[in-house]
Protein backbone atom coordinates (compact mmCIF):
# COMPACT_ATOMS: atom_id res chain seq x y z
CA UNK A 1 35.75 161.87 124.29
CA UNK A 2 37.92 162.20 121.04
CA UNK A 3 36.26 160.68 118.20
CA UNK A 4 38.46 158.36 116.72
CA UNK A 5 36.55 156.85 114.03
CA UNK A 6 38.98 157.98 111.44
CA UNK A 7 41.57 155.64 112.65
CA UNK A 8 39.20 153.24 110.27
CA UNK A 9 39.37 155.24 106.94
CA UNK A 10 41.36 153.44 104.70
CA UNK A 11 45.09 155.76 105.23
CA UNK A 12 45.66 153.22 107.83
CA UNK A 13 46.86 149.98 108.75
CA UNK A 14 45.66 147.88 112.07
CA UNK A 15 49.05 148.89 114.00
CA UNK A 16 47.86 152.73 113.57
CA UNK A 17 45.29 152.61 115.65
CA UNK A 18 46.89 150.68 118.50
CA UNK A 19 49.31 152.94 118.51
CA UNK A 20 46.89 155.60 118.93
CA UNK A 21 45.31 153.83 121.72
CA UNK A 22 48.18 153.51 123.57
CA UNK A 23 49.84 157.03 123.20
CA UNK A 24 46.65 158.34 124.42
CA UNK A 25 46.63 156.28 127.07
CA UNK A 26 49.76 157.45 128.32
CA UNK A 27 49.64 161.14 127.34
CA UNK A 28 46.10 161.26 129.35
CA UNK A 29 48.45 160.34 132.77
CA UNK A 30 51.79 161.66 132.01
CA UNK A 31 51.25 164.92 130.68
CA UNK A 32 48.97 166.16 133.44
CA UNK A 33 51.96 165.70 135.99
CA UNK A 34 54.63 167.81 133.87
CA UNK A 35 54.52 170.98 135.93
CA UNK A 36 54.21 173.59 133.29
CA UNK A 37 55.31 176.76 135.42
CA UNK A 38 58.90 176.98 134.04
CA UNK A 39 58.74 176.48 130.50
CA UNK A 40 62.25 175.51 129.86
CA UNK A 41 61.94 172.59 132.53
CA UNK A 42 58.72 171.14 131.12
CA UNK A 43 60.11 171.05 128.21
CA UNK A 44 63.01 168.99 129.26
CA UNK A 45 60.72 166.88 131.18
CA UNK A 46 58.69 166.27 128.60
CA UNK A 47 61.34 165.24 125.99
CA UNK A 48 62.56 162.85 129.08
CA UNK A 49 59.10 161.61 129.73
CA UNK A 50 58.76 160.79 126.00
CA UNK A 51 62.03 159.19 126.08
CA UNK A 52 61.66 156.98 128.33
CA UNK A 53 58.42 155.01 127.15
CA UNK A 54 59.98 154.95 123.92
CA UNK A 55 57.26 157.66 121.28
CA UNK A 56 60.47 159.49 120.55
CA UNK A 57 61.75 156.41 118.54
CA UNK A 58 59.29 157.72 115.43
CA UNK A 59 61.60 161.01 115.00
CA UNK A 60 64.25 159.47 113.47
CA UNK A 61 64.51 157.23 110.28
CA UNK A 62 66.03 153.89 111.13
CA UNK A 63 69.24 153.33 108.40
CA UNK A 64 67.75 152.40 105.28
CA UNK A 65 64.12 153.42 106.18
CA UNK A 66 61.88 155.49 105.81
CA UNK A 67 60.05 158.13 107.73
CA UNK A 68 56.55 156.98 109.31
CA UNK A 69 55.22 159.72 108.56
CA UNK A 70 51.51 158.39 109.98
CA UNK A 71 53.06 157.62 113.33
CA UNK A 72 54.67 161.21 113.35
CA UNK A 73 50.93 162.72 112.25
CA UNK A 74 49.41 160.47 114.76
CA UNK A 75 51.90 161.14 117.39
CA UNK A 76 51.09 165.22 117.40
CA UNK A 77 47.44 165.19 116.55
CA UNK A 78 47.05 163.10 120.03
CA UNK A 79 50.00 164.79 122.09
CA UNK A 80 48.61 168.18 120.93
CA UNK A 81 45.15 167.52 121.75
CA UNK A 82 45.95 167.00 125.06
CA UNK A 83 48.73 169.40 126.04
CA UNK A 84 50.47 171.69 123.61
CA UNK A 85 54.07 171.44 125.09
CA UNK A 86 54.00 167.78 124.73
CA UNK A 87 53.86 168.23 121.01
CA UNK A 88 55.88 170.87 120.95
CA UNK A 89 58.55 168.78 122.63
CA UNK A 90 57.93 166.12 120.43
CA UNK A 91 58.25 167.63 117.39
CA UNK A 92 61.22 169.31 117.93
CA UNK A 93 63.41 166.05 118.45
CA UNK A 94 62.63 164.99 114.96
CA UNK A 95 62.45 168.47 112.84
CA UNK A 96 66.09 169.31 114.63
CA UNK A 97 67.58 166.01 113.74
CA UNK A 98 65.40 165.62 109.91
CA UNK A 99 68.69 166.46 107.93
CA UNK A 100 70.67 164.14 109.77
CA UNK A 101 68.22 161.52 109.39
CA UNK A 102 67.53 161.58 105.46
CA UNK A 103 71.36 163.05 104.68
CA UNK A 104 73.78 162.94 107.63
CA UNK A 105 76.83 160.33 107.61
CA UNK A 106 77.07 157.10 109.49
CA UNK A 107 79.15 159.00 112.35
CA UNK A 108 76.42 161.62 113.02
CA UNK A 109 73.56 159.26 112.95
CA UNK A 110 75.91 157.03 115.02
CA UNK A 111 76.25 160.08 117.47
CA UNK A 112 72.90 161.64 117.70
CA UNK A 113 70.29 159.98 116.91
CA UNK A 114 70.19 157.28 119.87
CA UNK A 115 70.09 160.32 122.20
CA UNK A 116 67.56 162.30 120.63
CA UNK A 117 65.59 159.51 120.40
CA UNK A 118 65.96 158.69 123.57
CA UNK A 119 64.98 161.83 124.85
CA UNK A 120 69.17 162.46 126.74
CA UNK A 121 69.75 165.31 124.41
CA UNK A 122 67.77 167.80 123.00
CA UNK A 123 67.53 168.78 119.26
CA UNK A 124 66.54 172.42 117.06
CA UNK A 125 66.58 173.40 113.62
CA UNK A 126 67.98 176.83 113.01
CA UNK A 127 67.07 177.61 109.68
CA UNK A 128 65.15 181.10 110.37
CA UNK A 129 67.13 184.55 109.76
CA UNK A 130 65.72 188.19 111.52
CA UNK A 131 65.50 189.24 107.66
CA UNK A 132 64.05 186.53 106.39
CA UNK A 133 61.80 184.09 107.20
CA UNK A 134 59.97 181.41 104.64
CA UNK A 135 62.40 182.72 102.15
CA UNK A 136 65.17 180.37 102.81
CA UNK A 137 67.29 181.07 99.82
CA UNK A 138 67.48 184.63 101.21
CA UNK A 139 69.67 183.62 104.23
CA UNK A 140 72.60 185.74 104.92
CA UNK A 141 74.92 183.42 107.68
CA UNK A 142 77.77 182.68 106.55
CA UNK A 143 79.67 178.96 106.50
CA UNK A 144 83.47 179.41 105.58
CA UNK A 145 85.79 177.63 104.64
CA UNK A 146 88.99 177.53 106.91
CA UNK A 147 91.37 174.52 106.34
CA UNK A 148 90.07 171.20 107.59
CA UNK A 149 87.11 173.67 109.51
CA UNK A 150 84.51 175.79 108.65
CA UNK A 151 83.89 179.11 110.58
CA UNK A 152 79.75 180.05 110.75
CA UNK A 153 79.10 183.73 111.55
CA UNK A 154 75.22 185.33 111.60
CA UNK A 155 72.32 184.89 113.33
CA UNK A 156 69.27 182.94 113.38
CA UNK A 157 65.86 183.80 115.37
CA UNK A 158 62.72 182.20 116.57
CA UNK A 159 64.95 179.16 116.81
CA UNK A 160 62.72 176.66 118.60
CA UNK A 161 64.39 175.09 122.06
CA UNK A 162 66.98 177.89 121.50
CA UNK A 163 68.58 178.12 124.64
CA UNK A 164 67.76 174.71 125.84
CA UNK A 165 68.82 172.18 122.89
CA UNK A 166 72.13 169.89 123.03
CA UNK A 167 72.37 170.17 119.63
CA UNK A 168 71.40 172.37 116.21
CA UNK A 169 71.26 171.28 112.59
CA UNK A 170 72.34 174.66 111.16
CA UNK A 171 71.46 176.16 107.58
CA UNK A 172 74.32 178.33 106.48
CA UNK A 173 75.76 180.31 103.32
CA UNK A 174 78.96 178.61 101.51
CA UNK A 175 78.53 180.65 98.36
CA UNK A 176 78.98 177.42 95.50
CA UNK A 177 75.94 180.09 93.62
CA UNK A 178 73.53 182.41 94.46
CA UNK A 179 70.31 181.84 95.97
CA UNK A 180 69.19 178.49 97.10
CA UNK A 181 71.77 176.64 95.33
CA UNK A 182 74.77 178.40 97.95
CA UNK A 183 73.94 176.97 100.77
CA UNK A 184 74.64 174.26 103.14
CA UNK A 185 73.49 172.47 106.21
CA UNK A 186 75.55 171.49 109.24
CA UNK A 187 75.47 169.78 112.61
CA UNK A 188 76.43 171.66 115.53
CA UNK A 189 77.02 170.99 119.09
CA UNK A 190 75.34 173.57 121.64
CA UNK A 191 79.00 173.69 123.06
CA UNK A 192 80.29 175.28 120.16
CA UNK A 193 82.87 178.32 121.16
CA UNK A 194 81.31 181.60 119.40
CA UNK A 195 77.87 180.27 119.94
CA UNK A 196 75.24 182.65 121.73
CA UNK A 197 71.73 182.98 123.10
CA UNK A 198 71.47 186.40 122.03
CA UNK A 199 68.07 186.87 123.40
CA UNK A 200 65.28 184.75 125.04
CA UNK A 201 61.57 185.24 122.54
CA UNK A 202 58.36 185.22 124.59
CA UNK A 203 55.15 184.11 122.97
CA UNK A 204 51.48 184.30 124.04
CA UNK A 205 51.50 180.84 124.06
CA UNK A 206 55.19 179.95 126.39
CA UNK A 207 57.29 177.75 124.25
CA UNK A 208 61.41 177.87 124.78
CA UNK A 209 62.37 180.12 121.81
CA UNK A 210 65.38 182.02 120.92
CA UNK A 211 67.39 184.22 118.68
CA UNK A 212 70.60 182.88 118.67
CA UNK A 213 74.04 184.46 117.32
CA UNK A 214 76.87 182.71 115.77
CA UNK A 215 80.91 184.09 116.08
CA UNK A 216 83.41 182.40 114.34
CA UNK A 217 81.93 179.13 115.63
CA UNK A 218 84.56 176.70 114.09
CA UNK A 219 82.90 173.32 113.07
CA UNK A 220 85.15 170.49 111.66
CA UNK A 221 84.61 169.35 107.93
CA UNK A 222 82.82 166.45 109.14
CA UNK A 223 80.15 168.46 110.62
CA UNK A 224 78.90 169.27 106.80
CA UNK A 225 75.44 167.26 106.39
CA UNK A 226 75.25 166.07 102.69
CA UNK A 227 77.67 168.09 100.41
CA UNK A 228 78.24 171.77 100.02
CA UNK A 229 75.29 173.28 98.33
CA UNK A 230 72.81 171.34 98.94
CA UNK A 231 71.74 172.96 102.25
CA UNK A 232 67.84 174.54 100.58
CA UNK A 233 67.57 171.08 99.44
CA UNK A 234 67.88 168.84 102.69
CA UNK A 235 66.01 172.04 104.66
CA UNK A 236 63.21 171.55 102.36
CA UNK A 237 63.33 167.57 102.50
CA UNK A 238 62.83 167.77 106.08
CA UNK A 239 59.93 170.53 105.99
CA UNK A 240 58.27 168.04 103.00
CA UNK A 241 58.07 165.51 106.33
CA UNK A 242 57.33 167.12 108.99
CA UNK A 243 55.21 169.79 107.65
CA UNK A 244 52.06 167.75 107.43
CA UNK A 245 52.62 167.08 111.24
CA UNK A 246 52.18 170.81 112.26
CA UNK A 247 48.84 170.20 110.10
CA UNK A 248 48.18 167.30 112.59
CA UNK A 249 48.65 169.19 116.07
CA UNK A 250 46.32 171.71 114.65
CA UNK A 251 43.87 169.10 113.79
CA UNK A 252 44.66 168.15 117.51
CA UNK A 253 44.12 171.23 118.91
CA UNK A 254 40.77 171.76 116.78
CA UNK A 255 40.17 168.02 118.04
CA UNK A 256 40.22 168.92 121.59
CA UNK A 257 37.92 172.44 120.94
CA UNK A 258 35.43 170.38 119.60
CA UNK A 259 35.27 168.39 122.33
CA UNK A 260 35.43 170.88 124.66
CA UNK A 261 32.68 172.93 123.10
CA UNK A 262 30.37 169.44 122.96
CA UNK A 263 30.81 169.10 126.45
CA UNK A 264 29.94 172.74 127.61
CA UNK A 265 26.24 173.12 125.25
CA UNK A 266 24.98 169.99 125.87
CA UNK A 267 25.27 171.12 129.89
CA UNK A 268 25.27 174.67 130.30
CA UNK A 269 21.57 176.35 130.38
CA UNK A 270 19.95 179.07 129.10
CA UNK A 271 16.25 179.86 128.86
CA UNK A 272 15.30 176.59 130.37
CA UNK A 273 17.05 174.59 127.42
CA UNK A 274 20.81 173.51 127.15
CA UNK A 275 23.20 175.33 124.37
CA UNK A 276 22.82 172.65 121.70
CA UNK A 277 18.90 173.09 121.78
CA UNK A 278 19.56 176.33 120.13
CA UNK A 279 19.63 175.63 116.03
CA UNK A 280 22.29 178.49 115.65
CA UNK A 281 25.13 176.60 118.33
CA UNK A 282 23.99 173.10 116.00
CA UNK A 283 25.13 175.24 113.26
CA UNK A 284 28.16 176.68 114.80
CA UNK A 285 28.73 172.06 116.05
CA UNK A 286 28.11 171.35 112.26
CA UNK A 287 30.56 173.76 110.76
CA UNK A 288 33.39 172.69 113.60
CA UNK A 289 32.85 169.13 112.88
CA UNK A 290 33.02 169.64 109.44
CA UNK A 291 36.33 171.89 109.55
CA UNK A 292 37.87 168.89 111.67
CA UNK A 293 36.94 165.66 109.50
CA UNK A 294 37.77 167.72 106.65
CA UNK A 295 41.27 168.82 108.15
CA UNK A 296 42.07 165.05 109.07
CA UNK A 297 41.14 163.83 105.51
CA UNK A 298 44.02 166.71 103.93
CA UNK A 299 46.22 165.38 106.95
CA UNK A 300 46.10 161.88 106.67
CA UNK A 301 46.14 161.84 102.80
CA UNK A 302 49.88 163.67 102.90
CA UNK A 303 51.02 161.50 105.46
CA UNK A 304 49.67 158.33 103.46
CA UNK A 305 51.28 159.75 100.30
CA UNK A 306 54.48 160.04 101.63
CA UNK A 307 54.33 156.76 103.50
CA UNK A 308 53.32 154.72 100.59
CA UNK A 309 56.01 156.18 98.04
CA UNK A 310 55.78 159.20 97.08
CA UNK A 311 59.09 160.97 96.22
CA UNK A 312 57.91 164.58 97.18
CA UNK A 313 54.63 165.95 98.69
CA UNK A 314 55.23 169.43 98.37
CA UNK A 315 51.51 169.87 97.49
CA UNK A 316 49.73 167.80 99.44
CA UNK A 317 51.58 169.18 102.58
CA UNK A 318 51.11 172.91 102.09
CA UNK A 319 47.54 172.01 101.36
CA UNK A 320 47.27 170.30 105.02
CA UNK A 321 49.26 173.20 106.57
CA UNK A 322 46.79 175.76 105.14
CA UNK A 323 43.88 174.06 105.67
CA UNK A 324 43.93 172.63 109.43
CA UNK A 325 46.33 175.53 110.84
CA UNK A 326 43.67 178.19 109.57
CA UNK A 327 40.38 176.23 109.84
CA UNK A 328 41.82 175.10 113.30
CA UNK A 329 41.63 179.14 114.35
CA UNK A 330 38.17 178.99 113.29
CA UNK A 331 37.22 175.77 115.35
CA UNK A 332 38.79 177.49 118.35
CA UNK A 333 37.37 181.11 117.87
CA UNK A 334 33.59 179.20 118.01
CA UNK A 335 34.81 176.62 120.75
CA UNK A 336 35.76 180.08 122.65
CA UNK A 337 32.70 182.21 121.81
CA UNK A 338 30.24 179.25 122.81
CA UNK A 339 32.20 179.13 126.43
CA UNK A 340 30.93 182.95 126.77
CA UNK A 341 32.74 184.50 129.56
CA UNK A 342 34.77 181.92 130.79
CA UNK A 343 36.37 181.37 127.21
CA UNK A 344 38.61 183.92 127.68
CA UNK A 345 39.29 183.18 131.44
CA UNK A 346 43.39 182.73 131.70
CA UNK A 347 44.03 178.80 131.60
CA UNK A 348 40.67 177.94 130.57
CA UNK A 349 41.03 175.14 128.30
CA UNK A 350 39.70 176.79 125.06
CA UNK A 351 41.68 179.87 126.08
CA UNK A 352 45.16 178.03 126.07
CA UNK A 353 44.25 176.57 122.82
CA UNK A 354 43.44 180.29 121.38
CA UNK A 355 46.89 180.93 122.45
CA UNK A 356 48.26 177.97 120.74
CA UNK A 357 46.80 177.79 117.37
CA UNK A 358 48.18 181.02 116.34
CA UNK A 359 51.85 180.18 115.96
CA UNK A 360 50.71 177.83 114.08
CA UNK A 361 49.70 179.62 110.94
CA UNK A 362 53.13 181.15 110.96
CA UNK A 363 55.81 178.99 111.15
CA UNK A 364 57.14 176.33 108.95
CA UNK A 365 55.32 178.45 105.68
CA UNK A 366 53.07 181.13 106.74
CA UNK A 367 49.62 180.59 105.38
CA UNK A 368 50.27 183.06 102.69
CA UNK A 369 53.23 180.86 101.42
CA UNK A 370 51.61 178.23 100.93
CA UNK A 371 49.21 179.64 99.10
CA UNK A 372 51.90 180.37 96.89
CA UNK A 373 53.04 176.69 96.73
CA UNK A 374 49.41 175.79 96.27
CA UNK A 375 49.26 177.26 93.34
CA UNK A 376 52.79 177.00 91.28
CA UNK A 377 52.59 173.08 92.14
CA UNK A 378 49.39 173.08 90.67
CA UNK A 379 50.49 175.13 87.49
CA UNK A 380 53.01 173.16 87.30
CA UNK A 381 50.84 169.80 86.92
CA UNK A 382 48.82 171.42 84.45
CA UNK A 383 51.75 172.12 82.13
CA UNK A 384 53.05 168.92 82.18
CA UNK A 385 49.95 167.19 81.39
């Protein structure tokens, strides 16, 4: 059984861990009858499912609120730790509709939001380019101008539900400067004339992904999300959310190895003893349980941080991302070895979550990148002070 004895460290309020309580409830039932053969339909069945008994309400920002960022940490540590397309379809609804949350208009919020929130239309956030990935202010797609219209042409890859979403917040060039300061961020209809799944990405771990190619797809002016140039900013507004929650469903992943691995020493035999009676699996236990507690405290320290004021977390986040994604690759790799044999039996539980875990470590910041954030932010602090 998860421990959930962190739900009492001092990041949360009373309403956290009913929440808790009650999404795992329902993810314990629900999940399990999602049949997970086609990818694209569980997906959609998922987002429905969530939908419909109202979690997908945390992806979006009520007007004049905030992000809960808890709730959305919450929310993918539990969803993850119990089936990895659940989160996956969870998190998607609120990264692809981020921008229009903390920048779009009254009409696009008016138009989106209930449904993706709702779980009656699917959302993505193509922000990735084939030539570059993390490096955002190297994108190359183009947004012109074209009378009361703007006319995208490029491509973007490893677009998350490409293929499947209703609708795409799209990071494009408009050329006001070089750099991060030319470009812009729109919302765009999966409709959209000129707009192409180019090709269909498989994964180890089956996820609906896509590289996705854009012809003259004319948007009207009011499709713009914030002003012109200001497209790196709102991208990296929304990645300052929600990247602490792809710290949380590898805490939830690392979560459920644990568990896992608990379960399988203290029954399986060898020698006459169980697993656990041997000091070097209590050592491989200790150093799990330590990677985990430690992961959550990172975690749930952003999250608070965010929640309780803070105007960036820049820091903070990348340090959760690095931490859990990479330590959470560690938990598994034991939680696999300590199965033996069957830890690398196809569907095994430990095995699925080997699959999982690695995307992880990639996207949103490889682990290398943040790194890199890591350590300007914290030059940075040091000169001011």
């Amino acid at each position: 059984m998860a421990d959930k004895s962190f739900l009492s460290w001092p990041f949360f309020e009373p309403r956290h861990k009913e929440f808790v309580q009650s999404l795992d409830a329902w993810a314990g039932g629900a999940v399990a009858l999602v049949d997970h053969s086609d990818t694209d339909a569980a997906c959609r069945a998922l987002v429905r499912a969530l939908g419909d008994e109202g979690w997908l309400q945390h992806t979006a920002a009520e007007d004049g609120e905030v992000f809960d960022v808890r709730s959305l940490c919450l929310t993918r540590e539990t969803l993850a730790r119990h089936d990895g397309l659940a989160d996956f379809a969870f998190a998607m609804q609120g990264l692809g509709t981020g921008a229009i949350s903390l920048f779009g208009t009254t009409a696009q919020k008016a138009e989106w939001l209930p449904l993706t929130r709702t779980g009656k239309a699917i959302s993505a956030f193509a922000l990735t380019e084939p030539q570059s990935g993390s490096d955002v202010a190297s994108s190359t797609m183009t947004a012109t101008r074209d009378g009361d219209s703007y006319l995208l042409n490029g491509e973007k890859t490893w677009i998350s539900n490409g293929g499947i979403a209703d609708v795409y917040t799209v990071i494009a060039r408009t050329g006001e400067a070089p750099g991060a300061r030319g470009l812009s961020a729109f919302v765009m209809p999966a409709d959209t004339a000129g707009l192409e799944v180019a090709e269909r990405l498989e994964t180890i771990a089956p996820h609906p992904l896509a590289r996705l190619r854009f012809t003259d797809c004319r948007l009207p002016a009011s499709a713009l999300i914030g002003e012109q140039g200001q497209g790196f900013k709102i991208a990296m507004s929304v990645l300052d959310v929600f990247r602490s929650t792809v710290a949380a469903a590898a805490l939830g992943f690392a979560r459920r190895a644990l568990d896992e691995a608990l379960a399988r020493v203290c029954t399986r035999q060898i020698q006459g003893a169980t697993l656990f009676d041997l000091q070097m699996v209590q050592g491989h236990i200790a150093d799990m349980a330590l990677d985990v507690d430690a992961a959550a405290l990172l975690v749930y320290r952003a999250a608070w941080a965010k929640d309780t004021g803070a105007a960036r977390i820049t820091r903070e986040a990348a340090m959760a991302k690095l931490f859990s994604t990479d330590q959470a690759q560690i938990v598994i790799d034991k939680a696999v070895q300590l199965f033996g044999g069957d830890g690398v039996k196809s569907n095994e539980v430990v095995e699925k979550l080997y699959r999982e875990i690695r995307a992880l470590r990639i996207y949103e910041g490889a682990s290398d990148v943040q790194k890199v954030i890591i350590a300007r932010q914290t030059m940075a602090a040091f000169l001011e002070e």
